[in-house]
Protein backbone atom coordinates (compact mmCIF):
# COMPACT_ATOMS: atom_id res chain seq x y z
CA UNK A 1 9.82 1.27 38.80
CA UNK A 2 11.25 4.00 37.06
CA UNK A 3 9.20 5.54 33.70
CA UNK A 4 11.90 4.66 31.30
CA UNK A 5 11.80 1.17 32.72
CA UNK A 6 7.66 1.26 32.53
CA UNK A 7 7.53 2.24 29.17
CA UNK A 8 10.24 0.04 27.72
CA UNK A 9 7.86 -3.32 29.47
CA UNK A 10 5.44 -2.02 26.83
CA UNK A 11 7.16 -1.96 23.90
CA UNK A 12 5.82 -4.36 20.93
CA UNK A 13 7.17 -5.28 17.29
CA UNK A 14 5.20 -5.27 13.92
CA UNK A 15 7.47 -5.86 10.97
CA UNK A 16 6.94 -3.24 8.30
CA UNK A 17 7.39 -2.62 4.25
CA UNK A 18 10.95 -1.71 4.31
CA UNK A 19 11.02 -0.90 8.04
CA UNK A 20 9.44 -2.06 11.12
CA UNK A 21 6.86 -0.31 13.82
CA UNK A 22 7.23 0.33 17.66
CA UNK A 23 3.99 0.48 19.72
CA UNK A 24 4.95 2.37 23.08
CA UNK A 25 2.62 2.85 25.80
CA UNK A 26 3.72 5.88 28.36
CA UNK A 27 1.23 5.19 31.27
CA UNK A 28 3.88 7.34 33.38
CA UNK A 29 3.00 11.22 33.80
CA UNK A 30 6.02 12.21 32.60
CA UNK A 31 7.21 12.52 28.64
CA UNK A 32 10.14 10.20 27.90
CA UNK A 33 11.98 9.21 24.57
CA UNK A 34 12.59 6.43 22.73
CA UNK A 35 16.69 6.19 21.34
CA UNK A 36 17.43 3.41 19.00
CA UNK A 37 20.34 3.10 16.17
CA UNK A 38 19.32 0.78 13.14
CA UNK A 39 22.57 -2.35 12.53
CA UNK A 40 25.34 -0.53 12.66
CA UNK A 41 24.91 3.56 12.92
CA UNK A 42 26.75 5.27 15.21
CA UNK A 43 24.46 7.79 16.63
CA UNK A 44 21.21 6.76 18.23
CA UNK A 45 17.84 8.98 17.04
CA UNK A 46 15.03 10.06 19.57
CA UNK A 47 11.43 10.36 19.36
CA UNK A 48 9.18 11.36 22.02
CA UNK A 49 6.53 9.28 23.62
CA UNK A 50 4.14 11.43 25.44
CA UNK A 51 1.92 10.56 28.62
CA UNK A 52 -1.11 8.72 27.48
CA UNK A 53 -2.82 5.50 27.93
CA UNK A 54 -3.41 4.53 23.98
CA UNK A 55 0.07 3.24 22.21
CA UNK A 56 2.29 5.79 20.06
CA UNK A 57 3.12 4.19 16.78
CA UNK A 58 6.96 4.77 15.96
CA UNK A 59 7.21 3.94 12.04
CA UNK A 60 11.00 3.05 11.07
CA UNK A 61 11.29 2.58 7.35
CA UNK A 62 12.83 3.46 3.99
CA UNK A 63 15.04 0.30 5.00
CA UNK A 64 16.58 -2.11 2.86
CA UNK A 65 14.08 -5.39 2.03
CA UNK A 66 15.80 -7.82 4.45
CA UNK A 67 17.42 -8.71 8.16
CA UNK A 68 18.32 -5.45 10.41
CA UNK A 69 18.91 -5.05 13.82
CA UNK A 70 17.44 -2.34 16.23
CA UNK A 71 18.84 -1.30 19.30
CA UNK A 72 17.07 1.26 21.65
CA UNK A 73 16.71 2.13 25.38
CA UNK A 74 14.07 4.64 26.76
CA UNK A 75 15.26 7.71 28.33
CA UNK A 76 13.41 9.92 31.30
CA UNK A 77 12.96 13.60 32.07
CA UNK A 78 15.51 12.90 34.42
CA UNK A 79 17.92 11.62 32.04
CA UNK A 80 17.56 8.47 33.79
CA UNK A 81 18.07 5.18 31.25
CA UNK A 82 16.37 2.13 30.86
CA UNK A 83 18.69 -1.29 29.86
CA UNK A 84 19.06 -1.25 26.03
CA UNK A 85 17.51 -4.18 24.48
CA UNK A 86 18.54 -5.51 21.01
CA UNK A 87 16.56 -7.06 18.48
CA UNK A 88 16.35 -8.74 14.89
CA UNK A 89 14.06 -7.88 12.76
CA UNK A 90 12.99 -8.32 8.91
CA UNK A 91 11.96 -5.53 6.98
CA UNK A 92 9.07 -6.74 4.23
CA UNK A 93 9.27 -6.30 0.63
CA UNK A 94 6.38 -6.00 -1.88
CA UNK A 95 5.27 -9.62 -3.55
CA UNK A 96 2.49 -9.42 -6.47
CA UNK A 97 -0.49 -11.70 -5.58
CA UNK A 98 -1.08 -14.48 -7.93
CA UNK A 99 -3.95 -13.40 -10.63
CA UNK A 100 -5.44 -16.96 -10.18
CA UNK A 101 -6.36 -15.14 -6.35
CA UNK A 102 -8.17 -12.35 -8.03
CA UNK A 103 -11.35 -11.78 -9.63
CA UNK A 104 -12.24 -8.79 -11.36
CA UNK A 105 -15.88 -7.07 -12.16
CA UNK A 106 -16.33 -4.38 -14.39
CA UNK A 107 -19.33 -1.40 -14.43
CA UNK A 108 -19.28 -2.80 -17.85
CA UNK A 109 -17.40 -5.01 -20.56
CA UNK A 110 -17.61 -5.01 -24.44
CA UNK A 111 -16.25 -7.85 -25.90
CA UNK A 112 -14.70 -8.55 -29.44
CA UNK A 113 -14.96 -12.06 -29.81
CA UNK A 114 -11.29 -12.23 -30.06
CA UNK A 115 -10.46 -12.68 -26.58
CA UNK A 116 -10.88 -9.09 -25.71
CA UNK A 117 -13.43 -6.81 -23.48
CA UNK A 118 -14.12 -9.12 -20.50
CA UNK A 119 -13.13 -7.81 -17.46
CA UNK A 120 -11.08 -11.44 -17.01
CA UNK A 121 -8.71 -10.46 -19.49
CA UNK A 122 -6.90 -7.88 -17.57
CA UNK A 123 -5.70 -10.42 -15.09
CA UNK A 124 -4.98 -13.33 -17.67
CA UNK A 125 -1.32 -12.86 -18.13
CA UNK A 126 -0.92 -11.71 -21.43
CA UNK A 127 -0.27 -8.18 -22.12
CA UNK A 128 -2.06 -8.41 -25.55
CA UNK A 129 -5.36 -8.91 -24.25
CA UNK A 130 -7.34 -6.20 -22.77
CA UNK A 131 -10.72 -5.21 -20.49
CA UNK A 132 -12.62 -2.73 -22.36
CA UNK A 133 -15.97 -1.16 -20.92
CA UNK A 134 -19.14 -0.37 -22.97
CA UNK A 135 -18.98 3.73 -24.20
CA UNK A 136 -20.46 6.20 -21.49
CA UNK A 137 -20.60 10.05 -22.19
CA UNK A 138 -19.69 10.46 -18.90
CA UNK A 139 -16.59 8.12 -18.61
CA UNK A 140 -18.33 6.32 -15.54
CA UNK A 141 -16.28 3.53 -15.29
CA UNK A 142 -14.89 1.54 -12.59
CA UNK A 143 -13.23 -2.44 -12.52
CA UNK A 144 -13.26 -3.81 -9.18
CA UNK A 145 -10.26 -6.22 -7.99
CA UNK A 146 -11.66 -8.90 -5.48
CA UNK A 147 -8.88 -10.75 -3.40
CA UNK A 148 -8.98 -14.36 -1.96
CA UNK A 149 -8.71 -12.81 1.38
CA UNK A 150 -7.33 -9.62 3.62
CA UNK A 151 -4.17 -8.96 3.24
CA UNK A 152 -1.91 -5.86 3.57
CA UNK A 153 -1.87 -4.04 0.05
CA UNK A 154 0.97 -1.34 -0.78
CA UNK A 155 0.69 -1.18 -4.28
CA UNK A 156 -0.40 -1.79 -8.22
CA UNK A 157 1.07 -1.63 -11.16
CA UNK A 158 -1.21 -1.13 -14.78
CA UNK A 159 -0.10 -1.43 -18.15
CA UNK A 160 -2.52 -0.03 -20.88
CA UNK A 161 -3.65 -1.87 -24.26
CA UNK A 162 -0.01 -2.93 -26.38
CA UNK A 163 -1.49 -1.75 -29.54
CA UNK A 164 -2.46 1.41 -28.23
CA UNK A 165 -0.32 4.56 -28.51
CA UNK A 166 -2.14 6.31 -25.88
CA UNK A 167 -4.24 4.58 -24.05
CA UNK A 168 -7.99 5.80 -22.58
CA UNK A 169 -7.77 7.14 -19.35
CA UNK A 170 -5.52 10.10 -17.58
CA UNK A 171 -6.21 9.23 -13.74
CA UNK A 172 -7.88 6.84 -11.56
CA UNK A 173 -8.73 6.75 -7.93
CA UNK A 174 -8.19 3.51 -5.60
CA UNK A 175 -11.43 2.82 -2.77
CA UNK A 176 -11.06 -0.04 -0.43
CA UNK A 177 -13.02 -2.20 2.08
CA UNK A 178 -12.15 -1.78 5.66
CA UNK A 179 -13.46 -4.85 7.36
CA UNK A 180 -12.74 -3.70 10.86
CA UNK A 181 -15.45 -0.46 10.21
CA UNK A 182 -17.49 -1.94 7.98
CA UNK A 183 -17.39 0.62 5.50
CA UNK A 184 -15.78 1.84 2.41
CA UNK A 185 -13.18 3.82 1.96
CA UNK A 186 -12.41 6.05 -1.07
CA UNK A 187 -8.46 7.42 -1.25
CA UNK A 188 -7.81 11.09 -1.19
CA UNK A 189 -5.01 10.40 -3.58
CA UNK A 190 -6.09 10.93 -7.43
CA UNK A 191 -3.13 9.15 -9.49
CA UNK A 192 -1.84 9.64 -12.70
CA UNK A 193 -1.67 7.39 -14.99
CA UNK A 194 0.94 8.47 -17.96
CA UNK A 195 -1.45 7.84 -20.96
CA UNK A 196 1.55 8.45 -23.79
CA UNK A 197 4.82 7.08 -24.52
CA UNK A 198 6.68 3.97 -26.06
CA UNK A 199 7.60 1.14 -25.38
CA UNK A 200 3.90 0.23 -23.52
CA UNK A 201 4.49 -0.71 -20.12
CA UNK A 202 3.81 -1.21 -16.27
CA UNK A 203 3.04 1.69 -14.54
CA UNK A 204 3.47 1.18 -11.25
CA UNK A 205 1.85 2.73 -8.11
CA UNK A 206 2.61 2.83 -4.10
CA UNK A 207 -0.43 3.34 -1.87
CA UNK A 208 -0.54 3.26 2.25
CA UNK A 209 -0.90 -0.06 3.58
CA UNK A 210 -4.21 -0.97 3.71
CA UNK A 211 -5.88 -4.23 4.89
CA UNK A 212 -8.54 -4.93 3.00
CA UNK A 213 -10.26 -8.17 0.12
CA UNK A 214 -11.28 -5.87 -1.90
CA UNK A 215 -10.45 -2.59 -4.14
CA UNK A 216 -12.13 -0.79 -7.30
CA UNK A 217 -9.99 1.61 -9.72
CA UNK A 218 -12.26 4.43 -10.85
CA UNK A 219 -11.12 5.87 -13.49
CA UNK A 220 -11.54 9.82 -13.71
CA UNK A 221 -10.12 11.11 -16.72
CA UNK A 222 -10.45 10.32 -20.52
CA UNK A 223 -7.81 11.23 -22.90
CA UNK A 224 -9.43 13.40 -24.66
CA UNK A 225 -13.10 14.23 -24.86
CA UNK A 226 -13.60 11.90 -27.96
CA UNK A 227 -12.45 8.77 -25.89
CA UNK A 228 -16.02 7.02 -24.23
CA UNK A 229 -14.17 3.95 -22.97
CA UNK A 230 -11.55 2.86 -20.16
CA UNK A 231 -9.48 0.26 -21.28
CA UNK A 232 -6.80 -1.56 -19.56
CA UNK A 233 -4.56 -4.79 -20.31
CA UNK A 234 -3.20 -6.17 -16.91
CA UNK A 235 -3.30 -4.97 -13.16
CA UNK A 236 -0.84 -6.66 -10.72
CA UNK A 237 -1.90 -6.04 -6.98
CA UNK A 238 1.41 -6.00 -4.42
CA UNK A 239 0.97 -7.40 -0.92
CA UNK A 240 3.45 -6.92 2.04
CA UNK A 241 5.40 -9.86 2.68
């Protein structure tokens, strides 16, 4: 068998968020590339697979949400061609995960009587509630978002306090579970979360995908140095789907 023909036996499918992923596996000792057009482009694109045993990853994305068709053939050092092989494929939106699969828990909660302060009440629905942690001088404060099981996470969106004009907290910083090591994983991003403005609304955020059932927001920054709290009204989680 030829190495274009090798490598295209390998090839494997994993529908993406607004794309879709090749997994390639060059076994040959010889670099080859992958050439595929997306529905109807003209052109094909190239990427090169290099000689190794582990698979090469090939993301495709910043697709339309929704049916596309990939064609591709591998191509030699010898500029000899595999067939070209044609395929459907669905590129995956971003779906929020019903509340009633969440369950929050705060570092702390200071309640009001009025409905207010539990950690509960950022996932109840209703914007005009809020969670509201217990003053710390050092604006230690963290809500952790527990999901009914793993699932692919790309994003959240957070919408402060309504009757607040500004809010309690400048940034925040996402960690996540990884099941597979065992271990905990803290984001290098730092986001920021716009603490001013009208009309209050959802902020929302795109992370990497990341498989996990379970995340915590830490929240890094007060307003200002008079603010002891973190306060927040809602969190909607987004899943790939």
């Amino acid at each position: 068998l030829f190495p274009a023909t090798i490598v295209l036996q390998s090839v494997e499918y994993i529908n993406a968020y607004q794309g879709i992923k090749l997994l390639l596996t060059n076994n040959t000792a010889t670099l080859v590339k992958l050439m595929y057009r997306i529905d109807n482009s003209t052109s094909f694109l190239s990427e090169d697979i290099p000689s190794q045993i582990s698979p090469v990853e090939i993301l495709i994305d910043e697709l339309s949400v929704g049916n596309h068709i990939i064609t591709y053939f591998i191509q030699d050092e010898n500029n000899i061609e595999s067939m070209q092989v044609t395929k459907e494929f669905t590129a995956l939106g971003l779906v929020e995960i019903p509340k009633e699969l969440l369950t929050l828990e705060a570092s702390s909660s200071q309640e009001d009587g009025n409905g207010n302060g539990k950690s509960d009440a950022a996932i109840d629905g209703d914007v005009n509630t809020f969670w509201q942690s217990e003053p710390k001088e050092d604006f230690d404060h963290w809500l952790d978002v527990g999901l009914d099981k793993e699932r692919v996470i790309k994003g959240l969106a957070l919408i402060r306090r309504s009757d607040s004009a500004a809010g309690s907290f400048k940034k925040f910083q996402i960690e996540y579970y990884d099941s597979r090591n065992d271990e905990y994983v803290l984001l290098e991003n730092i986001f920021n979360f716009d603490p001013y403005g009208q009309p209050v609304d959802f902020q929302k955020f795109e992370i990497k995908e990341i498989k996990t059932d379970n995340i915590t927001l830490y929240f890094k920054e007060p307003i200002n140095s008079n603010v002891k709290v973190a306060e927040l009204a809602e969190i909607k989680i987004y899943e790939v789907n």
